[in-house]
C-alpha atoms as a PDB file:
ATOM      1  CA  UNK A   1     113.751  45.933 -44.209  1.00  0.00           C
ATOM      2  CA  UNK A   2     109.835  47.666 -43.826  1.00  0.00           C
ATOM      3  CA  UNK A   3     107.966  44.752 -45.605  1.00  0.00           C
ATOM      4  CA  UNK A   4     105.373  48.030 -47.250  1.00  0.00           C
ATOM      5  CA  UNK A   5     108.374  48.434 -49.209  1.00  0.00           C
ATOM      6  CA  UNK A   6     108.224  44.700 -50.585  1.00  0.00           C
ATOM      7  CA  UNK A   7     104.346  45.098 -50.501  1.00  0.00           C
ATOM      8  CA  UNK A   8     104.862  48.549 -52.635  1.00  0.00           C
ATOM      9  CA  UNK A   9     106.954  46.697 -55.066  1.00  0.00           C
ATOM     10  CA  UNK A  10     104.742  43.489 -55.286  1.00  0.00           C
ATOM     11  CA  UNK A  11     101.854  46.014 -56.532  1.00  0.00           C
ATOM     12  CA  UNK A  12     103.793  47.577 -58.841  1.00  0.00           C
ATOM     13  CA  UNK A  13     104.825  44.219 -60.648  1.00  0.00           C
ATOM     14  CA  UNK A  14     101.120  43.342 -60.479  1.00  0.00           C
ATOM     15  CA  UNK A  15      99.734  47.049 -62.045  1.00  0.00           C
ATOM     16  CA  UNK A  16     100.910  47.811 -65.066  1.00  0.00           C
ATOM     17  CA  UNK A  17      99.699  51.551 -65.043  1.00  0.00           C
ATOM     18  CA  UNK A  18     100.877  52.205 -61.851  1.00  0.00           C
ATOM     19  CA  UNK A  19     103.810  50.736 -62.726  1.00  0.00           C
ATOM     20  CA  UNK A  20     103.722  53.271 -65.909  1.00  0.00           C
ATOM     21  CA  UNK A  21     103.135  56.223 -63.064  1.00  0.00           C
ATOM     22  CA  UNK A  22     106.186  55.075 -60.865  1.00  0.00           C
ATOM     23  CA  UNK A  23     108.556  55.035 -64.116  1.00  0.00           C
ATOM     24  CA  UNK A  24     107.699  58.526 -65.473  1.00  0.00           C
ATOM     25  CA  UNK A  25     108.508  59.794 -61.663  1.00  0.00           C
ATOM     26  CA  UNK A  26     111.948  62.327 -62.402  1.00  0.00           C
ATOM     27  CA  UNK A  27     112.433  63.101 -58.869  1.00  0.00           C
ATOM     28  CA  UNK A  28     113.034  61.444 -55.793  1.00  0.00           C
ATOM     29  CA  UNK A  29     110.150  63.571 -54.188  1.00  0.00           C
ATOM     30  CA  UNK A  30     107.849  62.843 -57.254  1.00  0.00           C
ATOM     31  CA  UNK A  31     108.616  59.195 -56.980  1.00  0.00           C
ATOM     32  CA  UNK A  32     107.977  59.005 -53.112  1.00  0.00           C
ATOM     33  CA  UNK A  33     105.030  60.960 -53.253  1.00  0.00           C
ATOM     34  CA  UNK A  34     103.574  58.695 -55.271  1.00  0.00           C
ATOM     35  CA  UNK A  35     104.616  55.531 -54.093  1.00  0.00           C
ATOM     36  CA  UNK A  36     102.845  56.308 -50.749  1.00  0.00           C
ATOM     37  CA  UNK A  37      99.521  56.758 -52.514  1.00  0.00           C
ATOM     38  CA  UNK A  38     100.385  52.956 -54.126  1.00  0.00           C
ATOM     39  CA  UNK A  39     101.442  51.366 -50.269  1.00  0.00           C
ATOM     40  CA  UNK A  40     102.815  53.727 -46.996  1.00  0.00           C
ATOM     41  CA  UNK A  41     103.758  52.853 -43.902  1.00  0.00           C
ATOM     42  CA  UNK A  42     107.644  53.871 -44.438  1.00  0.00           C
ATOM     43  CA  UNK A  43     109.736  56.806 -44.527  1.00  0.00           C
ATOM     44  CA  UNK A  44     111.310  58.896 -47.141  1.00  0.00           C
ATOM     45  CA  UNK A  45     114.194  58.062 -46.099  1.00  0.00           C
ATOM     46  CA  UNK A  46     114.099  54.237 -46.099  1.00  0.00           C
ATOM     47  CA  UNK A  47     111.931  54.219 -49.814  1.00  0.00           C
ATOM     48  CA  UNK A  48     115.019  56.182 -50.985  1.00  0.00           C
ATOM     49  CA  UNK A  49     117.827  54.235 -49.206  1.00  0.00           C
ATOM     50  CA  UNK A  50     115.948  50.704 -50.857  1.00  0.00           C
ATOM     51  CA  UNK A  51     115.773  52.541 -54.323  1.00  0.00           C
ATOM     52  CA  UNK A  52     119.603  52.951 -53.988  1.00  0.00           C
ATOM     53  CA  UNK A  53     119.982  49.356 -52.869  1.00  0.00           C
ATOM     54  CA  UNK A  54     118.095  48.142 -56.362  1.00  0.00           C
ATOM     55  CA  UNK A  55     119.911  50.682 -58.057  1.00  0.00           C
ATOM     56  CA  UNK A  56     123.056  49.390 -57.130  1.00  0.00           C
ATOM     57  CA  UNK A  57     122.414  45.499 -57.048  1.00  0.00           C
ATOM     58  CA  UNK A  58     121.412  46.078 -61.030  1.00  0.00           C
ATOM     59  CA  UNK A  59     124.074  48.002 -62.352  1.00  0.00           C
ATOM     60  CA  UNK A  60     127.146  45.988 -60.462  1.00  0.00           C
ATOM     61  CA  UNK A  61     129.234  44.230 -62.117  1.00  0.00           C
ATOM     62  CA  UNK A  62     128.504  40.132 -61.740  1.00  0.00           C
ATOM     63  CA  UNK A  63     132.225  40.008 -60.104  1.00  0.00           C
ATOM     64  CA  UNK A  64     132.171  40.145 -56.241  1.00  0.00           C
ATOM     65  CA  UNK A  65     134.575  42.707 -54.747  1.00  0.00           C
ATOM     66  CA  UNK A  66     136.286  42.778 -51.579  1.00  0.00           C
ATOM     67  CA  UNK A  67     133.807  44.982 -50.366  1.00  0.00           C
ATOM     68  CA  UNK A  68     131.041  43.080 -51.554  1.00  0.00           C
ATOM     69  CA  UNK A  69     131.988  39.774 -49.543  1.00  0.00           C
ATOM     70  CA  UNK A  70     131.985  42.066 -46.579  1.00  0.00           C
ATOM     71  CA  UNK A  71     128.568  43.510 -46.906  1.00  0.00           C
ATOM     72  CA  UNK A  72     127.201  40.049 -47.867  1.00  0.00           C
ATOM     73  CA  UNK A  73     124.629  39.902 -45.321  1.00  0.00           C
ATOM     74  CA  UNK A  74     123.872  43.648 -46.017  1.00  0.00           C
ATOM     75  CA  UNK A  75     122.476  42.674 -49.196  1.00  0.00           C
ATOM     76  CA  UNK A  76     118.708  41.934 -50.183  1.00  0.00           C
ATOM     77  CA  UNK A  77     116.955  39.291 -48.885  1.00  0.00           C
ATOM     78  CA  UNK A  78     115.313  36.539 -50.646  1.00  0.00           C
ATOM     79  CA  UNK A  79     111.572  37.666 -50.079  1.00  0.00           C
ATOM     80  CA  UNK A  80     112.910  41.448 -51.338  1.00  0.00           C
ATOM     81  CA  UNK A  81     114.602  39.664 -54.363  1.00  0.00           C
ATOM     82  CA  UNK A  82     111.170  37.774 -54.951  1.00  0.00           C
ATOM     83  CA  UNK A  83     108.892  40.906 -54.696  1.00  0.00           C
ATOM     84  CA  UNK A  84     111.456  42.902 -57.000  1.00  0.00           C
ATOM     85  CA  UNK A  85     111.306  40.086 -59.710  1.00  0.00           C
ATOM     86  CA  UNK A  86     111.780  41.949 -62.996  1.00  0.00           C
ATOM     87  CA  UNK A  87     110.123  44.834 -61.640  1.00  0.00           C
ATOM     88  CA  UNK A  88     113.573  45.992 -60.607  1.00  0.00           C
ATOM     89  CA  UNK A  89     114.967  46.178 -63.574  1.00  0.00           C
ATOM     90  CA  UNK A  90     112.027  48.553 -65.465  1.00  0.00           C
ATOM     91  CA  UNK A  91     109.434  50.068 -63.086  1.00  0.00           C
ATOM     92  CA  UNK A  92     111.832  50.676 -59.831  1.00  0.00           C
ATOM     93  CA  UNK A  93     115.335  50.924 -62.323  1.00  0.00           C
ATOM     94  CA  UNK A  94     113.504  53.639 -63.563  1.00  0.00           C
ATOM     95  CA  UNK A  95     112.220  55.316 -60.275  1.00  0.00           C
ATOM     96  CA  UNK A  96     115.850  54.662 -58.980  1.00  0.00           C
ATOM     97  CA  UNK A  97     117.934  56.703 -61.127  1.00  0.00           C
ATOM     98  CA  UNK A  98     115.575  59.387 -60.563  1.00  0.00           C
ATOM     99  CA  UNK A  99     116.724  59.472 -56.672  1.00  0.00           C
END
């Protein structure tokens, strides 16, 4: 995991209009773009591929699948869950569903 992902979100929780700016992104390009002006120092590619990974840890269902035990130490780590806080659920949620 590229910790200026964890430092992008830990801004975001602690900025309330750039957290406005990240939610009214509509495009995964938009949403990028301006997340690098917030923190850089990762790719497209992995902001996108972490905005999937919140995306999906907030919209699964609380029961484990067999493919969830599996991937168990695929998942997100304690200091990601701590920088997401509820930030996950409004500012990124909303940038997420946008990729």
């Amino acid at each position: 995991m590229n910790n200026n992902l964890i430092k992008l979100l830990s801004i975001l929780k602690e900025n309330e209009e750039l957290s406005n700016k990240m939610k009214a992104c509509t495009s995964p390009e938009e949403a990028y773009a301006f997340a690098c002006t917030v923190a850089d120092g990762y790719t497209k590619e992995e902001f996108v591929a972490f905005m999937e990974k919140i995306k999906n840890n907030n919209t699964s269902s609380p029961e484990l699948t067999e493919d969830d035990l599996q991937q168990v130490s695929g998942g997100l780590t304690l200091d990601e869950w701590t920088a997401i806080g509820g930030l996950a659920a409004s500012v990124v949620g909303a940038a997420a569903s946008a990729v």
